[in-house]
N, C-alpha and C. Protein backbone atom coordinates (compact mmCIF):
# COMPACT_ATOMS: atom_id res chain seq x y z
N UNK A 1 24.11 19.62 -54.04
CA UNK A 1 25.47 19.51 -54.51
C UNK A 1 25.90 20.87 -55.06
N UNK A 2 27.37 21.26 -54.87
CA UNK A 2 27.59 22.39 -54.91
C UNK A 2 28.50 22.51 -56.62
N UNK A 3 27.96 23.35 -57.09
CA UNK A 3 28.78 23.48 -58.35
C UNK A 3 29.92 24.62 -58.72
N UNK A 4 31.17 23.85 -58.80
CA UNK A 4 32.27 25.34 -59.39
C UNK A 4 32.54 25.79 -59.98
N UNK A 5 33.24 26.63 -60.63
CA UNK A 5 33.02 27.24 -62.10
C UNK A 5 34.53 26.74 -62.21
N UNK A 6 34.92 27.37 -63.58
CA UNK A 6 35.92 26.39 -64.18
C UNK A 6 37.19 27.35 -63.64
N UNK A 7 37.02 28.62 -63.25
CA UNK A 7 37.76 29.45 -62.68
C UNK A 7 38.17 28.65 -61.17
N UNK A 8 37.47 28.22 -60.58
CA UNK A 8 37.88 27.81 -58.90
C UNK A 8 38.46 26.65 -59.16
N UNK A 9 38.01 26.28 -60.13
CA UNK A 9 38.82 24.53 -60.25
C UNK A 9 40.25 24.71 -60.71
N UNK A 10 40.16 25.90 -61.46
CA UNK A 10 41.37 26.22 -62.34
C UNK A 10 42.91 26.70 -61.03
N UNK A 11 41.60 27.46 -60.07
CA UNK A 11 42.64 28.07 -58.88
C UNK A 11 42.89 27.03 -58.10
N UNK A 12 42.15 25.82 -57.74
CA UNK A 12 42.30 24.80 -57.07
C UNK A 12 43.70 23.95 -57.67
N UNK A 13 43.67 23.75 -58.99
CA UNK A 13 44.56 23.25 -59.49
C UNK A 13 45.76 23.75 -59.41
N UNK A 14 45.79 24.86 -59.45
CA UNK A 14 47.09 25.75 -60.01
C UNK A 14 47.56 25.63 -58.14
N UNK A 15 47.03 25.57 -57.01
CA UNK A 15 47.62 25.66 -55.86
C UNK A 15 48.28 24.09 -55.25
N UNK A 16 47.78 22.81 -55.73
CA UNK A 16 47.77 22.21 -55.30
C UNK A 16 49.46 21.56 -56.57
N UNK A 17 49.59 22.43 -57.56
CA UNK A 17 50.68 22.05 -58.12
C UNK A 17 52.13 22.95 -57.67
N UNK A 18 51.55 24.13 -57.20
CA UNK A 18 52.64 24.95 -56.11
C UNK A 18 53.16 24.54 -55.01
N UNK A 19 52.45 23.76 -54.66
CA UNK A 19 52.98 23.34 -53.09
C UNK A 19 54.04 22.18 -53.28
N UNK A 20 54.77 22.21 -52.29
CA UNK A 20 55.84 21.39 -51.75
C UNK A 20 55.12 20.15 -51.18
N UNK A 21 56.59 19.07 -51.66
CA UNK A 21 55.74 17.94 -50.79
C UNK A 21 55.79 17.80 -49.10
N UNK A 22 55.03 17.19 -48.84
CA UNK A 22 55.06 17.08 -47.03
C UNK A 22 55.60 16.33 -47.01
N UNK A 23 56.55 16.41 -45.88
CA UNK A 23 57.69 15.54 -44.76
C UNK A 23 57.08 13.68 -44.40
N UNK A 24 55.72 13.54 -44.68
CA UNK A 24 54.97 12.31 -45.14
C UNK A 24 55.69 11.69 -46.39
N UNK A 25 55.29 12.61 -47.25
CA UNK A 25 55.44 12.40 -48.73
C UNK A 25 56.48 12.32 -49.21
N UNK A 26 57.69 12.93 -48.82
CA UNK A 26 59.19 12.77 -48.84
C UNK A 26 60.34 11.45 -48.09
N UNK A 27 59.27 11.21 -47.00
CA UNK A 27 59.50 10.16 -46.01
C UNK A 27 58.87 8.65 -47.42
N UNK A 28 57.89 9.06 -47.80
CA UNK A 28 57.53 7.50 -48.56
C UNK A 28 58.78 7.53 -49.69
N UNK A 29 58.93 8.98 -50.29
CA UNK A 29 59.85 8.82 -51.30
C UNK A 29 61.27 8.02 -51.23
N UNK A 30 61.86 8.42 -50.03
CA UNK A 30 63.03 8.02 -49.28
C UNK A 30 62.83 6.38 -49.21
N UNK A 31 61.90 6.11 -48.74
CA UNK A 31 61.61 4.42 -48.16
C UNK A 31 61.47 3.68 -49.55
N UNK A 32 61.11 4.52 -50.82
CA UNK A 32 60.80 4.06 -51.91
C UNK A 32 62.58 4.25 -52.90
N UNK A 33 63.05 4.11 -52.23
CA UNK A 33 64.30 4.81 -53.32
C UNK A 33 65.03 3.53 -53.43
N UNK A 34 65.20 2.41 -53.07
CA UNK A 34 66.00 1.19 -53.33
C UNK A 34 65.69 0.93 -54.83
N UNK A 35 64.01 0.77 -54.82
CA UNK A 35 63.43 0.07 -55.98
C UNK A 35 63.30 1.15 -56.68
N UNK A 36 63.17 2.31 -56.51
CA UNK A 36 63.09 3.05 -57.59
C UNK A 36 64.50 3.01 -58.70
N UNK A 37 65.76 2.81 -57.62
CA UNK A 37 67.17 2.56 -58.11
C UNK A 37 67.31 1.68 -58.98
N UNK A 38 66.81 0.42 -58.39
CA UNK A 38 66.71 -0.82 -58.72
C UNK A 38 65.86 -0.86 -60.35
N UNK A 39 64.97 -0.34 -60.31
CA UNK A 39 64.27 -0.49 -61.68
C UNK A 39 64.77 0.84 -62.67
N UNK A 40 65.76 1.38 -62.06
CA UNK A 40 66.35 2.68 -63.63
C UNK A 40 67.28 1.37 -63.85
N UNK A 41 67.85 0.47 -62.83
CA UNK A 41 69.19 -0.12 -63.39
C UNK A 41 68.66 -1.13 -64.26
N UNK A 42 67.63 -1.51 -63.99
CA UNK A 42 66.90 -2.85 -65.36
C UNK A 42 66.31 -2.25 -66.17
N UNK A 43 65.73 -0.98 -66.50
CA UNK A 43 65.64 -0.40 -67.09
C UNK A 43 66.65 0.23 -68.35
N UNK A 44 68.09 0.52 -67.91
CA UNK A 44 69.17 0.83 -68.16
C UNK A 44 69.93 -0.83 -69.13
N UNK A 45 69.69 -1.80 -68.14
CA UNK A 45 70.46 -2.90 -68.70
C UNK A 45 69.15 -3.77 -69.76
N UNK A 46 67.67 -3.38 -70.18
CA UNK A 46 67.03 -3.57 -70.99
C UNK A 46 67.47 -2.59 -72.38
N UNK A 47 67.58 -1.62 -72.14
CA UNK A 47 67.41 -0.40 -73.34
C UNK A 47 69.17 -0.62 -73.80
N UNK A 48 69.96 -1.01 -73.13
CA UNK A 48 71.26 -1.63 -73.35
C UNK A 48 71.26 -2.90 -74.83
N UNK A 49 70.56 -3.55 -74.38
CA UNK A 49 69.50 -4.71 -74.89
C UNK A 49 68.94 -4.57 -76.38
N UNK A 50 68.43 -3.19 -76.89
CA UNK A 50 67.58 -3.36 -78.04
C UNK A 50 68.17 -3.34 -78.92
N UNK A 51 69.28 -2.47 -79.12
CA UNK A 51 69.79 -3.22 -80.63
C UNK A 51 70.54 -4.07 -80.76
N UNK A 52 71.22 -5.10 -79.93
CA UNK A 52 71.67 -6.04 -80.40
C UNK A 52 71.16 -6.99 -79.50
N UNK A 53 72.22 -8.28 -79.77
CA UNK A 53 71.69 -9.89 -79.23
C UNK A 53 72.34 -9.75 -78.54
N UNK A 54 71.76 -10.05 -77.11
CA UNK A 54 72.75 -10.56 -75.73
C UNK A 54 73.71 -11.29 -75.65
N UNK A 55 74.90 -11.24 -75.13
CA UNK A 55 75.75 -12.21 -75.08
C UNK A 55 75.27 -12.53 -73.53
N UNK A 56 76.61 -13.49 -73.32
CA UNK A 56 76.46 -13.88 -71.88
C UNK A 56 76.44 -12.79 -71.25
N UNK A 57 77.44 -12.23 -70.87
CA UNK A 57 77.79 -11.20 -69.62
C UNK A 57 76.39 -10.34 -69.83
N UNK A 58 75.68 -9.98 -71.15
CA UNK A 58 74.23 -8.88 -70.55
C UNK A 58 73.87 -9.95 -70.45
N UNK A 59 73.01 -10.95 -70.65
CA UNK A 59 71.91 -11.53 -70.17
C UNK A 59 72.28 -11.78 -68.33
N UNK A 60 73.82 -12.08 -67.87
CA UNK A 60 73.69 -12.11 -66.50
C UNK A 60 73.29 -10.35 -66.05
N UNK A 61 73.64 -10.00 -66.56
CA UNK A 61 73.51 -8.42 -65.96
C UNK A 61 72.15 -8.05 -65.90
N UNK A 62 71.28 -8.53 -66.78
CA UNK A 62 70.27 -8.93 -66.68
C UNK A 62 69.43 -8.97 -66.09
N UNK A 63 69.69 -10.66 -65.44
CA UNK A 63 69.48 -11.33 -64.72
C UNK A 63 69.73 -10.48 -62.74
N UNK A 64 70.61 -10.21 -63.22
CA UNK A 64 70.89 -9.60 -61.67
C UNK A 64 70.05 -8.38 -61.96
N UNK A 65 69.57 -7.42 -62.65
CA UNK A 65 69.05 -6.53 -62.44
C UNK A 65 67.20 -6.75 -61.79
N UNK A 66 67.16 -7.91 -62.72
CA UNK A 66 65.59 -8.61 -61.96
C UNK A 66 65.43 -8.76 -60.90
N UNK A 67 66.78 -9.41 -60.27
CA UNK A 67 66.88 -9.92 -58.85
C UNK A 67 66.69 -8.76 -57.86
N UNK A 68 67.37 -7.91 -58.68
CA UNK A 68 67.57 -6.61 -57.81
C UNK A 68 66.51 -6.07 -57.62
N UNK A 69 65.85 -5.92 -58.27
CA UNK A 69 64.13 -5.55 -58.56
C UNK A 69 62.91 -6.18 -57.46
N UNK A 70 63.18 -6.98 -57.87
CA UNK A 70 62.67 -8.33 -57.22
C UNK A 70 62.70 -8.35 -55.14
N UNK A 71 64.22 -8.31 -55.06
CA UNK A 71 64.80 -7.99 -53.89
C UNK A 71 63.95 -6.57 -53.09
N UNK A 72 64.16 -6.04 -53.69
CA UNK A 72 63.67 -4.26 -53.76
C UNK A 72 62.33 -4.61 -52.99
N UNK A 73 61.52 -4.60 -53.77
CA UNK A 73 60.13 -4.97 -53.78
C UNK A 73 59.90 -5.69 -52.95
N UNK A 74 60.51 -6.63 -52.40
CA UNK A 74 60.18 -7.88 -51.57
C UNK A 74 60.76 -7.20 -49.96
N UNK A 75 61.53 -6.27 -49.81
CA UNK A 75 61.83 -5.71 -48.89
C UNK A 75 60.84 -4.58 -47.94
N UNK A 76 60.23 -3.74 -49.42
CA UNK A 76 59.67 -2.39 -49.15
C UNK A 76 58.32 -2.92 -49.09
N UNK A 77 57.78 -4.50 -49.64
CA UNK A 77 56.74 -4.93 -48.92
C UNK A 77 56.93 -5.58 -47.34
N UNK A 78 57.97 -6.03 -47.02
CA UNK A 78 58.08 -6.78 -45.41
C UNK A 78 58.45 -5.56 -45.02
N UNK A 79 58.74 -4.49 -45.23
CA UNK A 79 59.07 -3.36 -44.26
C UNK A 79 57.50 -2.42 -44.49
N UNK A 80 56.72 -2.47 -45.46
CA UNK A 80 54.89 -1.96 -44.87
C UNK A 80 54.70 -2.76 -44.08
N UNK A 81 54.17 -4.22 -43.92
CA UNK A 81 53.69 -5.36 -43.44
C UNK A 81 54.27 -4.72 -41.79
N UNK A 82 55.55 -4.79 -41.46
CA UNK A 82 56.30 -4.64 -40.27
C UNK A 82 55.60 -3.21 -39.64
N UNK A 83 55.57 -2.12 -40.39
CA UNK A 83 55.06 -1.13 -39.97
C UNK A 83 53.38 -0.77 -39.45
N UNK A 84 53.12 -1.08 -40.24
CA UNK A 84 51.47 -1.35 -40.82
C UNK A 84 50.51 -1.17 -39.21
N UNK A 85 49.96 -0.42 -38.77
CA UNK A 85 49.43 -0.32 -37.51
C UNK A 85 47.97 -1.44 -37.19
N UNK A 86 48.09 -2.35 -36.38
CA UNK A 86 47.06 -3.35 -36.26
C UNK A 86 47.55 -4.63 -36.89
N UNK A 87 48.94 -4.83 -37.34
CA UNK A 87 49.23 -5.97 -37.86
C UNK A 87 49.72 -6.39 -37.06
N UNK A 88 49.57 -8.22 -36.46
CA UNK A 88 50.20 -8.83 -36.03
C UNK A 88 51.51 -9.63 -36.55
N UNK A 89 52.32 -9.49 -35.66
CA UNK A 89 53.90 -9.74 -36.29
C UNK A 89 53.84 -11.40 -35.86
């Protein structure tokens, strides 16, 4: 087993935080952006939330923000599943 000194790890590190993401990695980001949306907005309509008591209209807003969440997620999993190489449809 090969051992590195704290210098190569240090250069290893420092290159692998320079680089740009790959056209892979930008492609998942993109496919990931509904739910990423989706959870600043329940995120947004929680922190809305902490200092006072919900009335109706936030608790639906709420409510739809879960859904939205929910939705999100339930999409960007049937769209891996659909993609997924060796899966039968």
């Amino acid at each position: 087993m090969k051992i590195l000194s704290l210098r190569v790890l240090a250069a290893i590190a420092q290159a692998e935080q320079d680089r740009e993401p790959t056209p892979a990695e930008l492609a998942a980001i993109e496919a990931e952006m509904p739910l990423i949306q989706a959870e600043v907005a329940l995120l947004d309509a929680q922190i809305a939330l902490l200092d006072r008591t919900p009335s109706e209209l936030d608790e639906r807003q709420l409510r739809r923000a879960r859904r939205r969440v929910l939705a999100a997620r339930r999409d960007l999993a049937n769209k891996g599943a659909n993609e997924a190489p060796g899966v039968a449809a």
